[in-house]
C-alpha atoms as a PDB file:
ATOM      1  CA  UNK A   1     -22.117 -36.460  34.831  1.00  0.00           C
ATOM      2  CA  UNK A   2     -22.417 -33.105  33.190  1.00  0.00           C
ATOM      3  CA  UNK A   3     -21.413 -30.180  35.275  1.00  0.00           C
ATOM      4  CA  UNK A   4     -23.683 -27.725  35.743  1.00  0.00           C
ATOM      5  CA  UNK A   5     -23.181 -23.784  35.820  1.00  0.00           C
ATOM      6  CA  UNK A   6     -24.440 -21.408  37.878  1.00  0.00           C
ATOM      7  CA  UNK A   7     -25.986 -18.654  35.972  1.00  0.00           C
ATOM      8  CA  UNK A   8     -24.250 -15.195  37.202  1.00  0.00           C
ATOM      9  CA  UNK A   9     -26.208 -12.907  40.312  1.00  0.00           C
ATOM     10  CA  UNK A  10     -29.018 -11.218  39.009  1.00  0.00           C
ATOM     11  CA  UNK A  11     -27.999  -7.133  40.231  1.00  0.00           C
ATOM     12  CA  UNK A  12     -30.058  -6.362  43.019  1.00  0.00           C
ATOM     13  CA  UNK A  13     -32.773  -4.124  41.294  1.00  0.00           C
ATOM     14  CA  UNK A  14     -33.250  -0.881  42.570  1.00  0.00           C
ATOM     15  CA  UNK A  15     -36.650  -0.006  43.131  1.00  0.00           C
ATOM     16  CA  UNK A  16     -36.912   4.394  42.411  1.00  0.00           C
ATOM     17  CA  UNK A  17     -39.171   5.900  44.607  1.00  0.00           C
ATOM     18  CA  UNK A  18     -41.342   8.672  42.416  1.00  0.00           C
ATOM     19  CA  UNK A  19     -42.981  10.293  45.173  1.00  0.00           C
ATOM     20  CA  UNK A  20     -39.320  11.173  46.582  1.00  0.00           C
ATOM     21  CA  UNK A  21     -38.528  12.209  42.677  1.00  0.00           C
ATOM     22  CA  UNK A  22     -41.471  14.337  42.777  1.00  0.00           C
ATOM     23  CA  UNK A  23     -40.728  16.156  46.274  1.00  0.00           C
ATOM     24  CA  UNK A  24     -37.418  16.615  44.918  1.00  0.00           C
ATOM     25  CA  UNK A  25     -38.945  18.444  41.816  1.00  0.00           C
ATOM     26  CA  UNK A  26     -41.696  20.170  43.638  1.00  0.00           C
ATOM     27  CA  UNK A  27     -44.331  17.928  41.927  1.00  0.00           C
ATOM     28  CA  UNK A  28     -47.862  17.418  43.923  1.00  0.00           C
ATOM     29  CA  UNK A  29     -47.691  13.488  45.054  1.00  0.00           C
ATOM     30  CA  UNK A  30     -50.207  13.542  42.121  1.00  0.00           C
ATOM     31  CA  UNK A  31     -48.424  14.361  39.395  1.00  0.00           C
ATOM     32  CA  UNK A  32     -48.454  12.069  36.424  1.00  0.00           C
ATOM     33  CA  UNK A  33     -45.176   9.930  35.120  1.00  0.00           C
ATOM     34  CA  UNK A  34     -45.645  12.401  31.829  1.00  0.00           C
ATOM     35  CA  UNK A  35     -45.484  15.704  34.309  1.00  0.00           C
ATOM     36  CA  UNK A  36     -42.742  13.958  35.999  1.00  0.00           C
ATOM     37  CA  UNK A  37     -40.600  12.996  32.704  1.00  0.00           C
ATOM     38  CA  UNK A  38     -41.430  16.642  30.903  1.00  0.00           C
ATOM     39  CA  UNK A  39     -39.508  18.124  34.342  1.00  0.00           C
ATOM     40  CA  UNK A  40     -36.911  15.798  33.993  1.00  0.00           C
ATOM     41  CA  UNK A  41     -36.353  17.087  30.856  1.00  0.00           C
ATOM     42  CA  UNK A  42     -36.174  20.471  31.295  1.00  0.00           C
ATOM     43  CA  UNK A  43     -33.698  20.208  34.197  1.00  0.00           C
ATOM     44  CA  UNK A  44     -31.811  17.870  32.094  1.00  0.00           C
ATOM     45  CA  UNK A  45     -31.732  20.499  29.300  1.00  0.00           C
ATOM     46  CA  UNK A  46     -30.967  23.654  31.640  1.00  0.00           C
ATOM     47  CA  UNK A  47     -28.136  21.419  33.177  1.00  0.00           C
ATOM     48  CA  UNK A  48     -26.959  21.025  29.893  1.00  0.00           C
ATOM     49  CA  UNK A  49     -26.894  24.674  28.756  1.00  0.00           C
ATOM     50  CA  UNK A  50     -25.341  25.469  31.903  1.00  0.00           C
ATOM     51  CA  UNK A  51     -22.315  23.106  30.861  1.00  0.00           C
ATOM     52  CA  UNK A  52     -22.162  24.724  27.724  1.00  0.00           C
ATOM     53  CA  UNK A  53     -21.858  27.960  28.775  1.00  0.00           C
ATOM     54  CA  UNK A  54     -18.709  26.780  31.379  1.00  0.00           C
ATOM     55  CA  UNK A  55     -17.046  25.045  28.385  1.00  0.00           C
ATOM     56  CA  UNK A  56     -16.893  28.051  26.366  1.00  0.00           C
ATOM     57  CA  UNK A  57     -15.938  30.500  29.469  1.00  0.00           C
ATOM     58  CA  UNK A  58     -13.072  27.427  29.764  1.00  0.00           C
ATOM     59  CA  UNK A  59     -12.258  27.766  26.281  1.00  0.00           C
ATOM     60  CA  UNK A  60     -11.800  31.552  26.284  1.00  0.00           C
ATOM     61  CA  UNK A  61      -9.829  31.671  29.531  1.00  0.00           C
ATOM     62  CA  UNK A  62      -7.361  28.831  28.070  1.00  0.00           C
ATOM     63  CA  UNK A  63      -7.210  30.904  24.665  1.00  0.00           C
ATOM     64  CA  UNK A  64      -6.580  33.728  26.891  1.00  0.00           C
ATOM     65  CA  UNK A  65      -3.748  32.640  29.068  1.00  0.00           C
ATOM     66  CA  UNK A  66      -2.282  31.160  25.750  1.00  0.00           C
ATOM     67  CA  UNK A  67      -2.104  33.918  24.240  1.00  0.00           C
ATOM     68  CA  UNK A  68      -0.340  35.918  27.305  1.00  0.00           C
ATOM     69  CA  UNK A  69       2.020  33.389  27.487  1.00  0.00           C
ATOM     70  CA  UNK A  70       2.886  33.667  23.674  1.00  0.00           C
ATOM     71  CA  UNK A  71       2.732  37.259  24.013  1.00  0.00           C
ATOM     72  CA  UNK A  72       5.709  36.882  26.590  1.00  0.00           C
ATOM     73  CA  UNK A  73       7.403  34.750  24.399  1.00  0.00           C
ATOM     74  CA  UNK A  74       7.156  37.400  21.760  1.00  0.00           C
ATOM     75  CA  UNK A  75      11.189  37.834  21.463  1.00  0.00           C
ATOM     76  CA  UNK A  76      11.575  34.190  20.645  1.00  0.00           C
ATOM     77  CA  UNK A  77       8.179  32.986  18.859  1.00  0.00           C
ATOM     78  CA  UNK A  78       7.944  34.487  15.088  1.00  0.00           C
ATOM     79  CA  UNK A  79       4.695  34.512  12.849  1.00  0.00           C
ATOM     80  CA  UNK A  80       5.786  31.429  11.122  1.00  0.00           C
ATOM     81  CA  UNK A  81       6.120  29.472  13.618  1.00  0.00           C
ATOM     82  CA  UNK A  82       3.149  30.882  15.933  1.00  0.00           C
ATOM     83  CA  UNK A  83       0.379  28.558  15.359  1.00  0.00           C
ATOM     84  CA  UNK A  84       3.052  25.828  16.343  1.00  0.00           C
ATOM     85  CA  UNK A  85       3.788  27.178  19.492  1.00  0.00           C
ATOM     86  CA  UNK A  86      -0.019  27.822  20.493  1.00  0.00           C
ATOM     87  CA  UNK A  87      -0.825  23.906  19.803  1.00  0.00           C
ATOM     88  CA  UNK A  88       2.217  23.419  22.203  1.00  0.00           C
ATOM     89  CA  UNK A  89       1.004  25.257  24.796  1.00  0.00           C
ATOM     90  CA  UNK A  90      -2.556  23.872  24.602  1.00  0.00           C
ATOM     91  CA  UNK A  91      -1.255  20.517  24.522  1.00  0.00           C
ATOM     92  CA  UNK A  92       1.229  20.700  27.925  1.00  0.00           C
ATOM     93  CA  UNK A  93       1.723  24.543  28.440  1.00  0.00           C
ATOM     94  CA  UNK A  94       4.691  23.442  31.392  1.00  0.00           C
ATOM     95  CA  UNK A  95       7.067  21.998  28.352  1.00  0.00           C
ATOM     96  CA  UNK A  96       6.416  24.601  26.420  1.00  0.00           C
ATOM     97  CA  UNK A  97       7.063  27.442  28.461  1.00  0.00           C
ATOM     98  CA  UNK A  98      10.178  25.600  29.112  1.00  0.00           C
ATOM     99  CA  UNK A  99      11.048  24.973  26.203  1.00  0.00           C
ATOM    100  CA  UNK A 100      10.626  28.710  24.961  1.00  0.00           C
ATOM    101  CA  UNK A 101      12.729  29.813  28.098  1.00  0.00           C
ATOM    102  CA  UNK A 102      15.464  28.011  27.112  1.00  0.00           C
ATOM    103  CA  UNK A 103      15.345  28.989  23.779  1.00  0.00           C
ATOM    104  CA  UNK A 104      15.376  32.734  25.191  1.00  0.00           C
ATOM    105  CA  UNK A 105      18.712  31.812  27.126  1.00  0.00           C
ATOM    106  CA  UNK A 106      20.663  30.613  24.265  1.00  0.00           C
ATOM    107  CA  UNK A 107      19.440  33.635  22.299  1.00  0.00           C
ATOM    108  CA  UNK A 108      20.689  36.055  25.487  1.00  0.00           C
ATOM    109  CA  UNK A 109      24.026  34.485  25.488  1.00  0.00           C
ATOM    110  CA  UNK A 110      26.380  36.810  24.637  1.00  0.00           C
ATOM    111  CA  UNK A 111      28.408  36.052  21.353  1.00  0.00           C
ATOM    112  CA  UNK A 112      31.979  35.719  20.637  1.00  0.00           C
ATOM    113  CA  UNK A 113      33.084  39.490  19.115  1.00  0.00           C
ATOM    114  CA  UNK A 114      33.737  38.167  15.703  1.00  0.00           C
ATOM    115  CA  UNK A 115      37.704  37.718  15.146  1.00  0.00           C
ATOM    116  CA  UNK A 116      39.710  40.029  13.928  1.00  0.00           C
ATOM    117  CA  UNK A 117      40.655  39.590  10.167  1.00  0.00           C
ATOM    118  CA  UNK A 118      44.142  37.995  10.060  1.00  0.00           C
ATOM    119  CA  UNK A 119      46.240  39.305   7.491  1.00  0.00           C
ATOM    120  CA  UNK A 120      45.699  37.325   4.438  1.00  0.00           C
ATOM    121  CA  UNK A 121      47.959  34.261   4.620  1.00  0.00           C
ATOM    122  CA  UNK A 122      51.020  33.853   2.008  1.00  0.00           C
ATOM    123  CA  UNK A 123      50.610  31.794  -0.746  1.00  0.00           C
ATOM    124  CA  UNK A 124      53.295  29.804  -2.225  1.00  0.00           C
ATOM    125  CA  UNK A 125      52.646  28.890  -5.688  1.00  0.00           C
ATOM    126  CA  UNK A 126      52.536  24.987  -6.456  1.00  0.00           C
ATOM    127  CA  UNK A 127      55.990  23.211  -7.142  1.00  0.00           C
ATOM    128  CA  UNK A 128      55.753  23.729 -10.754  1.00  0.00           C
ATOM    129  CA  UNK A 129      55.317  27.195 -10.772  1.00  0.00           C
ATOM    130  CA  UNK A 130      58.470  28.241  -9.414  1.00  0.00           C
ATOM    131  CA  UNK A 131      61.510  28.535 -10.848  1.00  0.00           C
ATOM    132  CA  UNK A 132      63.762  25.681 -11.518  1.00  0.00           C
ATOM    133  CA  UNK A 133      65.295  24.276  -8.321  1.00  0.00           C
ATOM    134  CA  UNK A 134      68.921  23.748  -9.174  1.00  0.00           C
ATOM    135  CA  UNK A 135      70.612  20.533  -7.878  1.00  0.00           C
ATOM    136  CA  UNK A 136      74.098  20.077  -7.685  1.00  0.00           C
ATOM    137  CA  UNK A 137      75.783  17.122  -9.583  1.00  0.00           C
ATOM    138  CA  UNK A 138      78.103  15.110  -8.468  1.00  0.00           C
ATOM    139  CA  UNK A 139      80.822  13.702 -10.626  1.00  0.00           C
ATOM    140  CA  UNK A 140      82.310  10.160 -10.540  1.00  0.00           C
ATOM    141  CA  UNK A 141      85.583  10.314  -9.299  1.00  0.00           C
ATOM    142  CA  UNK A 142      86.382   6.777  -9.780  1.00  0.00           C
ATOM    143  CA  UNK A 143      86.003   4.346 -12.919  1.00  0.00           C
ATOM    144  CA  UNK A 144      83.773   1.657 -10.616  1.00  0.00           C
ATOM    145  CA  UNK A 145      80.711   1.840 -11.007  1.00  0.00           C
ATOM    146  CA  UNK A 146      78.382   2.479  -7.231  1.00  0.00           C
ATOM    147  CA  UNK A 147      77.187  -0.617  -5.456  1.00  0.00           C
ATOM    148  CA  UNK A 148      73.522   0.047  -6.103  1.00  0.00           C
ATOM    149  CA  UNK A 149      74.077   0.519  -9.962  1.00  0.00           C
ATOM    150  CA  UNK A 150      75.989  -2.612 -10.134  1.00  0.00           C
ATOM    151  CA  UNK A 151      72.431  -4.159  -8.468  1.00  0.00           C
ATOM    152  CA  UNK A 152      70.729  -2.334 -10.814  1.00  0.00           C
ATOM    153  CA  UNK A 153      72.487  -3.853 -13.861  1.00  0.00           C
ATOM    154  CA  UNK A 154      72.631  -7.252 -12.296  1.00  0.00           C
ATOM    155  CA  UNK A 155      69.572  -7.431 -11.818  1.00  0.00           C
ATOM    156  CA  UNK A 156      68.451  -5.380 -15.899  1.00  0.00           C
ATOM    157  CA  UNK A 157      71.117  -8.841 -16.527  1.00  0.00           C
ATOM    158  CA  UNK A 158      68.959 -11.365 -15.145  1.00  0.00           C
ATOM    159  CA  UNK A 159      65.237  -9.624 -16.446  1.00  0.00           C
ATOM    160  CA  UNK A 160      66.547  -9.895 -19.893  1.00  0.00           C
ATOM    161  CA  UNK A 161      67.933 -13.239 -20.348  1.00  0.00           C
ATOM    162  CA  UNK A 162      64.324 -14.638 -18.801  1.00  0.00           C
ATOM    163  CA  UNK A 163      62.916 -12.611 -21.619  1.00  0.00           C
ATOM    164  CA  UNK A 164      65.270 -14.474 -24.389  1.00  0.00           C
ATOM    165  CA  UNK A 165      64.914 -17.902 -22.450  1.00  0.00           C
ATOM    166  CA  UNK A 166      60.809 -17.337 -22.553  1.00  0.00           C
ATOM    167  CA  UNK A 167      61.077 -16.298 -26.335  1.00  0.00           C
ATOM    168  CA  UNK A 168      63.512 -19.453 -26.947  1.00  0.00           C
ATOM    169  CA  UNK A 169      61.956 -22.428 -25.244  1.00  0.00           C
ATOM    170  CA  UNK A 170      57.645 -21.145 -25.135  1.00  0.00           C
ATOM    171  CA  UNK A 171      57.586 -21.077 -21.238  1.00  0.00           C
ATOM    172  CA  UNK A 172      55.960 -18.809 -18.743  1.00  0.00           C
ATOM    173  CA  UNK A 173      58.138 -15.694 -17.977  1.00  0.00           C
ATOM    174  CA  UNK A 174      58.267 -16.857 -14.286  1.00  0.00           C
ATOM    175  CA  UNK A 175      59.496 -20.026 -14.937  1.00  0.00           C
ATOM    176  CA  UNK A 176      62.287 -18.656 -17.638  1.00  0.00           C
ATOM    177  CA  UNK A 177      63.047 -15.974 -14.641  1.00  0.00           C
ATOM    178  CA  UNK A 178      64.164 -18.666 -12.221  1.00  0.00           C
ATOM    179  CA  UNK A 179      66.343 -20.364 -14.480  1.00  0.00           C
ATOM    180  CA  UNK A 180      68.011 -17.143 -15.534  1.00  0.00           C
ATOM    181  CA  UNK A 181      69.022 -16.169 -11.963  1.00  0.00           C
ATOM    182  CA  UNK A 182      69.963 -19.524 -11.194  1.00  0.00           C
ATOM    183  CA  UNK A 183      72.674 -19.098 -14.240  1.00  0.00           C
ATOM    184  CA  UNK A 184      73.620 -15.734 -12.811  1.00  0.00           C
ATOM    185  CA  UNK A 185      74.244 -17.285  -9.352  1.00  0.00           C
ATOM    186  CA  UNK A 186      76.382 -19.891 -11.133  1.00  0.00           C
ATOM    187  CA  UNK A 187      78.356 -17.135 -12.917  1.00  0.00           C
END
C-alpha cells in the first residue's frame, strides 16, 4: 500500500468587490478597471509622498533633540569626540545621556588639593662612597687556635689529600674525597 497525501487547503479566495472599490473612490459604478487602477495609483502615490514628508519632519525633530541634548552635554562632549556621541544618542539616547551624566559627576568631583611638597628627602650616598668604616680587631690572646678555624683547616686537610689521592690513583674527585675523610676519621 502506498500512503497517500493530502495536498495542503487551498486559501479561501477572496472575491474583491469593485463596485464597493469604486464607491470608496468616488468612481461612477461605470468606471472602467483602467479608471479604477489609474486612481489607485494616484492615491497610492499621494500616500506615499505623504510618508515622505513625515520621515523627514521625523528626521529633523530626532536631529533636533540630538543636538539639544549634546548641546547640554557641552561641558563633557569635545569636538573630537562629537560625532561619537551623536551616533550614541541616535542609537539608544537613554544610555547615552547616562552615560554622559556620569561622566559629568566624576568631572564635578572635587579633587584632592595637591600635597604639599615635602622637603626633599636625605640622601645617603651608597656604601662605597663613604668613608672607611673602621672595625675594631681583636687580638688572640691565647696560642689555640678558635674552634671554627680548627674546622676550617680540618676540613682545607681533608679537600687536599682527595686532590693528591685523585692525581695518584686516576679516580673521580668524589670517590678520592671519601677515602680521604675516612683516613682523617681514622687519625
Amino acid at each position: 500500500m502506498e500512503p497517500t497525501a493530502t495536498p495542503p487547503a487551498a486559501p479561501a479566495k477572496q472575491t474583491v468587490d469593485l463596485e464597493q472599490i469604486k464607491t470608496m473612490v468616488d468612481l461612477p459604478a461605470t468606471a472602467s478597471d483602467v479608471e479604477l487602477i489609474t486612481v489607485l495609483v494616484n492615491i497610492i502615490a499621494s500616500l506615499q509622498e505623504k510618508y515622505e514628508g513625515l520621515l523627514a519632519d521625523a528626521v529633523e525633530m530626532e536631529d533636533r533633540v540630538t543636538n539639544r541634548d549634546l548641546a547640554d552635554f557641552a561641558d563633557v562632549i569635545d569636538e573630537k569626540s562629537l560625532p561619537f556621541w551623536k551616533e550614541q544618542m541616535l542609537t539608544n539616547r537613554a544610555a547615552a545621556v547616562e552615560a554622559l551624566t556620569s561622566i559629568r559627576e566624576k568631572a564635578a568631583q572635587p579633587k584632592p588639593p595637591p600635597a604639599t611638597p615635602e622637603a626633599e628627602p636625605v640622601r645617603i650616598p651608597l656604601r662605597n662612597r663613604l668613608a672607611p668604616l673602621v672595625r675594631p680587631t681583636f687580638e688572640r690572646t691565647s696560642a689555640e687556635p678558635a674552634a671554627s678555624e680548627r674546622v676550617n683547616t680540618v676540613a682545607a686537610q681533608i679537600r687536599n689529600r682527595a686532590h693528591e689521592i685523585q692525581k695518584s690513583e686516576k679516580v673521580p674527585f668524589i670517590v678520592a674525597f671519601a677515602r680521604a675523610e675516612k683516613q682523617f676519621n681514622k687519625e
